[in-house]
N, C-alpha and C. Protein backbone atom coordinates (compact mmCIF):
# COMPACT_ATOMS: atom_id res chain seq x y z
N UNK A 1 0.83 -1.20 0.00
CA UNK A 1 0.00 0.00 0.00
C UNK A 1 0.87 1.26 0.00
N UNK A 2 1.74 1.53 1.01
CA UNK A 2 2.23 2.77 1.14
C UNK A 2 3.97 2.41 1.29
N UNK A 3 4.04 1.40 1.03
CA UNK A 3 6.08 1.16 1.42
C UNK A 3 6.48 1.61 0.23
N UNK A 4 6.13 2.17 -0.97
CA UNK A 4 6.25 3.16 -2.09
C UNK A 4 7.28 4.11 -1.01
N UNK A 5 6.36 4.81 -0.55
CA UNK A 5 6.72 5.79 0.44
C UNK A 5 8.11 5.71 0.56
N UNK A 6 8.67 4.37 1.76
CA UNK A 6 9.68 4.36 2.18
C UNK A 6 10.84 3.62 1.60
N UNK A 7 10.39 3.09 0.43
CA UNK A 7 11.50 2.52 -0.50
C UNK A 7 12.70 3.92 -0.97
N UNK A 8 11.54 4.92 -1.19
CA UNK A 8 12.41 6.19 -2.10
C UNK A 8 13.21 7.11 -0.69
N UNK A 9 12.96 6.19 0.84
CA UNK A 9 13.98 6.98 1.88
C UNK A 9 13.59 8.14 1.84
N UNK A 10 12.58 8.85 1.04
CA UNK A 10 12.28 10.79 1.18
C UNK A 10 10.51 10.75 1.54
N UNK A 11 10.84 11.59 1.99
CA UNK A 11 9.48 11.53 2.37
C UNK A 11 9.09 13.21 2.33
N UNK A 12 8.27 13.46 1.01
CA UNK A 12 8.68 14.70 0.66
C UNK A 12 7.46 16.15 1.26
N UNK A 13 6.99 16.20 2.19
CA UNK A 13 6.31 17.03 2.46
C UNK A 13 6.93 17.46 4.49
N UNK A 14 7.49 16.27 4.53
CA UNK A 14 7.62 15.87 6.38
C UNK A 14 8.71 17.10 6.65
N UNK A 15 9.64 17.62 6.44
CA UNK A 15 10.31 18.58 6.71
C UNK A 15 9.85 19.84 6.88
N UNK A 16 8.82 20.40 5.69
CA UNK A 16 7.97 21.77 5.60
C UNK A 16 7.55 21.42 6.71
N UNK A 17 6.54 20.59 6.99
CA UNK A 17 5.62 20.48 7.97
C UNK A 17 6.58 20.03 9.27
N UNK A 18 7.37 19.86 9.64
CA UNK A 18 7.92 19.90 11.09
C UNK A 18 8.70 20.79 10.83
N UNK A 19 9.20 21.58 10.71
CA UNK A 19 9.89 23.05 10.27
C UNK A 19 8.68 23.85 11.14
N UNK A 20 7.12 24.27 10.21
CA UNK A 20 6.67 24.64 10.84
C UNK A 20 5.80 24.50 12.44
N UNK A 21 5.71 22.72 12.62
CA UNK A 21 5.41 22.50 13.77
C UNK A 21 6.56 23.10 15.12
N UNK A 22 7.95 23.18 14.48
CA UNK A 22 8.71 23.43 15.68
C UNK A 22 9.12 24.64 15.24
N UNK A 23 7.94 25.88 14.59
CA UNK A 23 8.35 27.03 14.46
C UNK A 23 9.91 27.45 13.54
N UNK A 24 10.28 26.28 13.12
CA UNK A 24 11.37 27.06 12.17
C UNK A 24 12.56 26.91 12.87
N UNK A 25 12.65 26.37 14.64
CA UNK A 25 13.66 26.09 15.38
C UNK A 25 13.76 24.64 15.37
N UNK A 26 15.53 24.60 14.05
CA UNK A 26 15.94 23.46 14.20
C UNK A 26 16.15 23.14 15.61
N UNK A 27 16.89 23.22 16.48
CA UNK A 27 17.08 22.78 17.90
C UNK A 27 15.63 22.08 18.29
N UNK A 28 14.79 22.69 18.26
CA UNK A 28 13.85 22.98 18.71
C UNK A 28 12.47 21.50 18.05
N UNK A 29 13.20 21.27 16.76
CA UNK A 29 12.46 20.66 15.58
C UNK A 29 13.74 18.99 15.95
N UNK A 30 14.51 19.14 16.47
CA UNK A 30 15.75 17.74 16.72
C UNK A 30 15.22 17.31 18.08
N UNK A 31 14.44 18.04 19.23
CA UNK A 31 14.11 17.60 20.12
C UNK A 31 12.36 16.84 19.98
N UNK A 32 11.93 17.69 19.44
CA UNK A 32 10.57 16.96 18.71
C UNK A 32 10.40 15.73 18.11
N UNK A 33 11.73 15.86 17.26
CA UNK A 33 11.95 14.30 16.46
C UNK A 33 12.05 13.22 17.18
N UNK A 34 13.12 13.56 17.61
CA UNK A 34 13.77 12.38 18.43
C UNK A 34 12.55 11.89 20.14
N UNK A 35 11.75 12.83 20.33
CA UNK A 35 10.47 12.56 20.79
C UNK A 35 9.18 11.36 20.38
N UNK A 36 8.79 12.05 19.07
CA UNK A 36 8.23 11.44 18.08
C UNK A 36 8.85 9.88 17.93
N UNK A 37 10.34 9.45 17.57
CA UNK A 37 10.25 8.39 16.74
C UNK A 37 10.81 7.78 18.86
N UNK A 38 10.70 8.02 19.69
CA UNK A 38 10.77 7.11 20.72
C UNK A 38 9.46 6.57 20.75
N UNK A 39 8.59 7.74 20.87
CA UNK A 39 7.16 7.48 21.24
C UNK A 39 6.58 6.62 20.13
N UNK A 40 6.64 6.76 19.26
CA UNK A 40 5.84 6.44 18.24
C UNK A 40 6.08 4.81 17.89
N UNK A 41 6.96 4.10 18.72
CA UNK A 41 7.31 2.54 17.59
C UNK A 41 6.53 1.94 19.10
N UNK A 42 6.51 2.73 20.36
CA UNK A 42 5.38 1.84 21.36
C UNK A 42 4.16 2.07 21.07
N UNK A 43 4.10 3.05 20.48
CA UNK A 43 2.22 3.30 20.04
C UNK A 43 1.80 1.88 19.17
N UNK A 44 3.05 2.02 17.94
CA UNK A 44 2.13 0.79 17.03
C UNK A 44 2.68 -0.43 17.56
N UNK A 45 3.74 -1.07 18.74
CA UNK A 45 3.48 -1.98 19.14
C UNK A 45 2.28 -2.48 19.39
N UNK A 46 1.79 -1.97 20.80
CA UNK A 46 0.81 -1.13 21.82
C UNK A 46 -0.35 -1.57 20.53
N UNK A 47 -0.47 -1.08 19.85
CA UNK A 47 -1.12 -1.28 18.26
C UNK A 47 -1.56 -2.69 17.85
N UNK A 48 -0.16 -3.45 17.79
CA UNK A 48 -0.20 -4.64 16.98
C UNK A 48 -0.48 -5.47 18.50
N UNK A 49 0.40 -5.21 19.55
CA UNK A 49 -0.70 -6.52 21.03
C UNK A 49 -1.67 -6.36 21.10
N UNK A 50 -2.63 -4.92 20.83
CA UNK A 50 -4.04 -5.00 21.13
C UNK A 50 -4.73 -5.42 20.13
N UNK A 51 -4.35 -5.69 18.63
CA UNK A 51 -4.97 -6.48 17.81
C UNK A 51 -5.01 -7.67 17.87
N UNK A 52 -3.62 -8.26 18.09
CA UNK A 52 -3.58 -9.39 18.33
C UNK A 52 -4.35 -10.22 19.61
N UNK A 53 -4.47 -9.34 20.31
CA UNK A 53 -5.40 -9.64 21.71
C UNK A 53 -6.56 -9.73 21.15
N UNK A 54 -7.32 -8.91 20.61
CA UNK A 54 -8.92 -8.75 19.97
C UNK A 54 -9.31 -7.98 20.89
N UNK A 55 -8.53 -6.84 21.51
CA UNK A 55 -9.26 -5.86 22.19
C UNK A 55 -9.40 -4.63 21.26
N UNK A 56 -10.81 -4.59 20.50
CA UNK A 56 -10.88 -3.31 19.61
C UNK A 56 -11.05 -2.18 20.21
N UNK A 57 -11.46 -2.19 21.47
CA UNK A 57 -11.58 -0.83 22.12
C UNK A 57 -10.18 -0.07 22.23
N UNK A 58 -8.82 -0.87 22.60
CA UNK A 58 -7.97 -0.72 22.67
C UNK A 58 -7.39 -0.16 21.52
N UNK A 59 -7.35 -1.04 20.05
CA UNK A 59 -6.71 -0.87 19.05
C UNK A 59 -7.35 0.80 18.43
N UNK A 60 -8.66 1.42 18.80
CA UNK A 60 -9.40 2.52 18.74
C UNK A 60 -8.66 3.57 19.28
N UNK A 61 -8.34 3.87 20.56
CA UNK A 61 -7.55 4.21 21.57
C UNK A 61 -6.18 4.37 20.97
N UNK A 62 -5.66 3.51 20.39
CA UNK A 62 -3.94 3.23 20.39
C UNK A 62 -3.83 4.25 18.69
N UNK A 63 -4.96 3.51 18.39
CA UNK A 63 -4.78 4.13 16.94
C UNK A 63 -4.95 5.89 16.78
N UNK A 64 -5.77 6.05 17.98
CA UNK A 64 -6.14 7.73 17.84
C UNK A 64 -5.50 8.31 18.15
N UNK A 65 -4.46 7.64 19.40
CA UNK A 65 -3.29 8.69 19.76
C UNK A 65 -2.39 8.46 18.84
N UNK A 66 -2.25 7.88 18.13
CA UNK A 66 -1.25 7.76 16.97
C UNK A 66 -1.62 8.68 15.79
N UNK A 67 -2.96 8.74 15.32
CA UNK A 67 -3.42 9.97 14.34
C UNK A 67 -3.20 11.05 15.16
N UNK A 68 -2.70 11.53 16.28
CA UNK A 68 -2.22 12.40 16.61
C UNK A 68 -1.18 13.16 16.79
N UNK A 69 -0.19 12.09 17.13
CA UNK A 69 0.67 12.09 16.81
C UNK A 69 1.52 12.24 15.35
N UNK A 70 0.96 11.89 14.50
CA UNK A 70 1.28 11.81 12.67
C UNK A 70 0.75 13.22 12.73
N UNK A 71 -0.40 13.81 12.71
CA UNK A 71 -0.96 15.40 11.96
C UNK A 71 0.28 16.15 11.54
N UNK A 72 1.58 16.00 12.59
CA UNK A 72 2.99 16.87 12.32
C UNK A 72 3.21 17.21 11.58
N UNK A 73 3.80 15.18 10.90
CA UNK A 73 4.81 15.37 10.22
C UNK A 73 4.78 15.11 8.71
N UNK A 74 3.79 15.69 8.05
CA UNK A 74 3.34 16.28 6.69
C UNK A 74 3.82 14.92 5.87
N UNK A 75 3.14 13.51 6.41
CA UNK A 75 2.84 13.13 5.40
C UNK A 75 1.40 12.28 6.06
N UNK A 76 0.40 12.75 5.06
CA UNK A 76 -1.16 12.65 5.64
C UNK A 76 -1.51 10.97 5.34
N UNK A 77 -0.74 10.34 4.53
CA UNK A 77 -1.28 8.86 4.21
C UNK A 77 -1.15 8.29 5.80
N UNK A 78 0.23 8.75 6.10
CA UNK A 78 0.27 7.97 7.37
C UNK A 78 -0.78 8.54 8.67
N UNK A 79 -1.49 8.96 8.57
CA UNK A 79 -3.02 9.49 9.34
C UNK A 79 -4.32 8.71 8.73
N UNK A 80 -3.78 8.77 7.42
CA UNK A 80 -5.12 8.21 6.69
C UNK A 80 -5.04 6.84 7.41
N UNK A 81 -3.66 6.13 7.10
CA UNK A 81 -3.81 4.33 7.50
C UNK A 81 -3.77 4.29 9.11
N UNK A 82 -3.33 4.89 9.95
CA UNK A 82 -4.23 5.11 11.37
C UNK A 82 -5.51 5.49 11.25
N UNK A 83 -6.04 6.21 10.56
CA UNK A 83 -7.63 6.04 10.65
C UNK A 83 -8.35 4.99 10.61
N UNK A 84 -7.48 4.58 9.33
CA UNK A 84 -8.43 3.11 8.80
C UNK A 84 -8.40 1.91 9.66
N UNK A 85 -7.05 1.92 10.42
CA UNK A 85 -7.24 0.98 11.62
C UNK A 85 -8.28 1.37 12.88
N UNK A 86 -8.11 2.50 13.07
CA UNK A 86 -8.83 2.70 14.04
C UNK A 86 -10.65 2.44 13.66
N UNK A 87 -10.62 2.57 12.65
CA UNK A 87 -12.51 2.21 11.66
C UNK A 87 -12.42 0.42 11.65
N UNK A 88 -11.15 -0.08 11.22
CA UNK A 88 -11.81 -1.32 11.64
C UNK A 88 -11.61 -1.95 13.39
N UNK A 89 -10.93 -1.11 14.30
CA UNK A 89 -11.17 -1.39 15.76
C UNK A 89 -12.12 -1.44 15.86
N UNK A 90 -13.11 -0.39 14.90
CA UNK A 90 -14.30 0.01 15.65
C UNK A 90 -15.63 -0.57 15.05
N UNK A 91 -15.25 -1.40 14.01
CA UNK A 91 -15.80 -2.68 13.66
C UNK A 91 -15.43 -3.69 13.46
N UNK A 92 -14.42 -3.73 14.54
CA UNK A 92 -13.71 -5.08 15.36
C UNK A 92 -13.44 -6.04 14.34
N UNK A 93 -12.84 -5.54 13.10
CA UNK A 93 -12.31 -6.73 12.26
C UNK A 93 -10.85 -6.22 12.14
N UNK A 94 -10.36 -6.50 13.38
CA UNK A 94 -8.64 -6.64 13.68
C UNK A 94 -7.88 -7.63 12.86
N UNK A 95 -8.77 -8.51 12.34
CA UNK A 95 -7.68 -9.27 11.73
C UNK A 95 -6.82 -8.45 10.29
N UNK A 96 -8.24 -7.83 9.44
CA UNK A 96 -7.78 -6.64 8.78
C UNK A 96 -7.14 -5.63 8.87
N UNK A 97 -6.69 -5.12 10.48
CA UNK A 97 -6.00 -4.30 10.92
C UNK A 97 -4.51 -4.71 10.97
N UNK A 98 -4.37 -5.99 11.53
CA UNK A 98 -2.99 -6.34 11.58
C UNK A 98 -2.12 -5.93 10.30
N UNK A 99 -2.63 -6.45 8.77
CA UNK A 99 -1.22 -6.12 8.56
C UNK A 99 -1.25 -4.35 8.10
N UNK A 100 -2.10 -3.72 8.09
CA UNK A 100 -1.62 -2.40 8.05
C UNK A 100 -0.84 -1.58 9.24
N UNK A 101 -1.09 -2.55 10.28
CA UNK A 101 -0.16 -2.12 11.49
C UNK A 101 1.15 -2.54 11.09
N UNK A 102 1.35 -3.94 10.71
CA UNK A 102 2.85 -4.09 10.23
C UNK A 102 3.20 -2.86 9.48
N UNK A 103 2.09 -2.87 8.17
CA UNK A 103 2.91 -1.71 7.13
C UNK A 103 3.18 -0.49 7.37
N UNK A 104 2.41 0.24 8.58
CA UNK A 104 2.21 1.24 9.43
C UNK A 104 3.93 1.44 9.93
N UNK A 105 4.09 -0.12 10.47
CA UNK A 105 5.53 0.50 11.50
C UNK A 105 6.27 0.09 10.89
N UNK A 106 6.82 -0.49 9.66
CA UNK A 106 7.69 -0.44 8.92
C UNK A 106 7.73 0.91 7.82
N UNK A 107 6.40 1.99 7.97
CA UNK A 107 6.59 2.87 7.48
C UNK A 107 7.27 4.05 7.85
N UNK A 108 6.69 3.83 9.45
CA UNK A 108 7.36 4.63 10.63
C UNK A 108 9.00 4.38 11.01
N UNK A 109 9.36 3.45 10.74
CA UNK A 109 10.72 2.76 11.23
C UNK A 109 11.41 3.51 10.34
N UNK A 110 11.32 3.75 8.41
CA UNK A 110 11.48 4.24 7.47
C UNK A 110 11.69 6.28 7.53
N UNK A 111 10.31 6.64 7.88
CA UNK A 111 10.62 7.49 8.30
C UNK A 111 11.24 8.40 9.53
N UNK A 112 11.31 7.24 10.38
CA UNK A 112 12.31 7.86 11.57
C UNK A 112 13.90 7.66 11.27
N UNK A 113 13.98 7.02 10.51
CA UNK A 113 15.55 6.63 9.94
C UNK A 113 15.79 8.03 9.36
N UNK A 114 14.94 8.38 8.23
CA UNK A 114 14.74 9.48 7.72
C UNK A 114 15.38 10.70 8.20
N UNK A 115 14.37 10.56 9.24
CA UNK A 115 14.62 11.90 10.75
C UNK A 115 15.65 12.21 11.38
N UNK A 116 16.34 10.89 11.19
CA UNK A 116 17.51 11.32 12.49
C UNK A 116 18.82 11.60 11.45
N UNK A 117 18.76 12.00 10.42
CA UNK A 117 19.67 11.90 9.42
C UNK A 117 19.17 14.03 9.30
N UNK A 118 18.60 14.22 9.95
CA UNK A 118 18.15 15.33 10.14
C UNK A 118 18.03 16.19 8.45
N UNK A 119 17.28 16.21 7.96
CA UNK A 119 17.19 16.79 6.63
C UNK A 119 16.76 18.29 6.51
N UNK A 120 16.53 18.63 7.52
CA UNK A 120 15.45 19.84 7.36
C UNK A 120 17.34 20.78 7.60
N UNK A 121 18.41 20.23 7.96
CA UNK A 121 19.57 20.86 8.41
C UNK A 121 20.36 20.78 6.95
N UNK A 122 20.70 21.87 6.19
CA UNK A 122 21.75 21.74 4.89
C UNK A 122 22.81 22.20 5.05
């Protein structure tokens, strides 16, 4: 679905958009990051045990703070496919959820590699 994305290593909107989330302060935009990609690989664990459990209330929950987390960093697919998990939590067909959670955090893994290579710095 979306490992397009992270095959090409760029991820071309995510810099504008955390530039302006951390106001334009690199310092400021390196502490955010490195925030983001700690937090973010327990969310879609957190993600993939509560699917695998069959707790959809959970996978609802896990998934929303994760579309919250994504709004940042300017690339919107990865909000879209947390939505869509969180729509099938919420018609509890997790089994359909699982592998977009895989593709989810191998998208995330992709773009945090991305991140710490700091791009928004020339």
């Amino acid at each position: 679905m979306l490992t397009k994305i992270v095959s090409a290593h760029t991820f071309p909107g995510a810099v504008p958009a955390l530039l302006t989330w951390a106001d334009g302060d690199s310092e400021y935009l390196a502490d955010l990051v490195a925030s983001f990609c700690a937090e973010v690989p327990q969310l879609v664990r957190s993600l993939s045990r509560e699917a695998g459990a069959g707790n959809s209330q959970a996978v609802c929950r896990a998934a929303q703070h994760l579309q919250g987390k994504l709004v940042h960093v300017g690339v919107p697919e990865l909000g879209s496919l947390a939505a869509t998990i969180e729509d099938l939590g919420r018609t509890r067909d997790l089994g359909a959820a699982a592998p977009l959670v895989d593709e989810l955090e191998v998208i995330l893994d992709g773009l945090c590699a991305y991140l710490a290579k700091k791009p928004w710095i020339r």
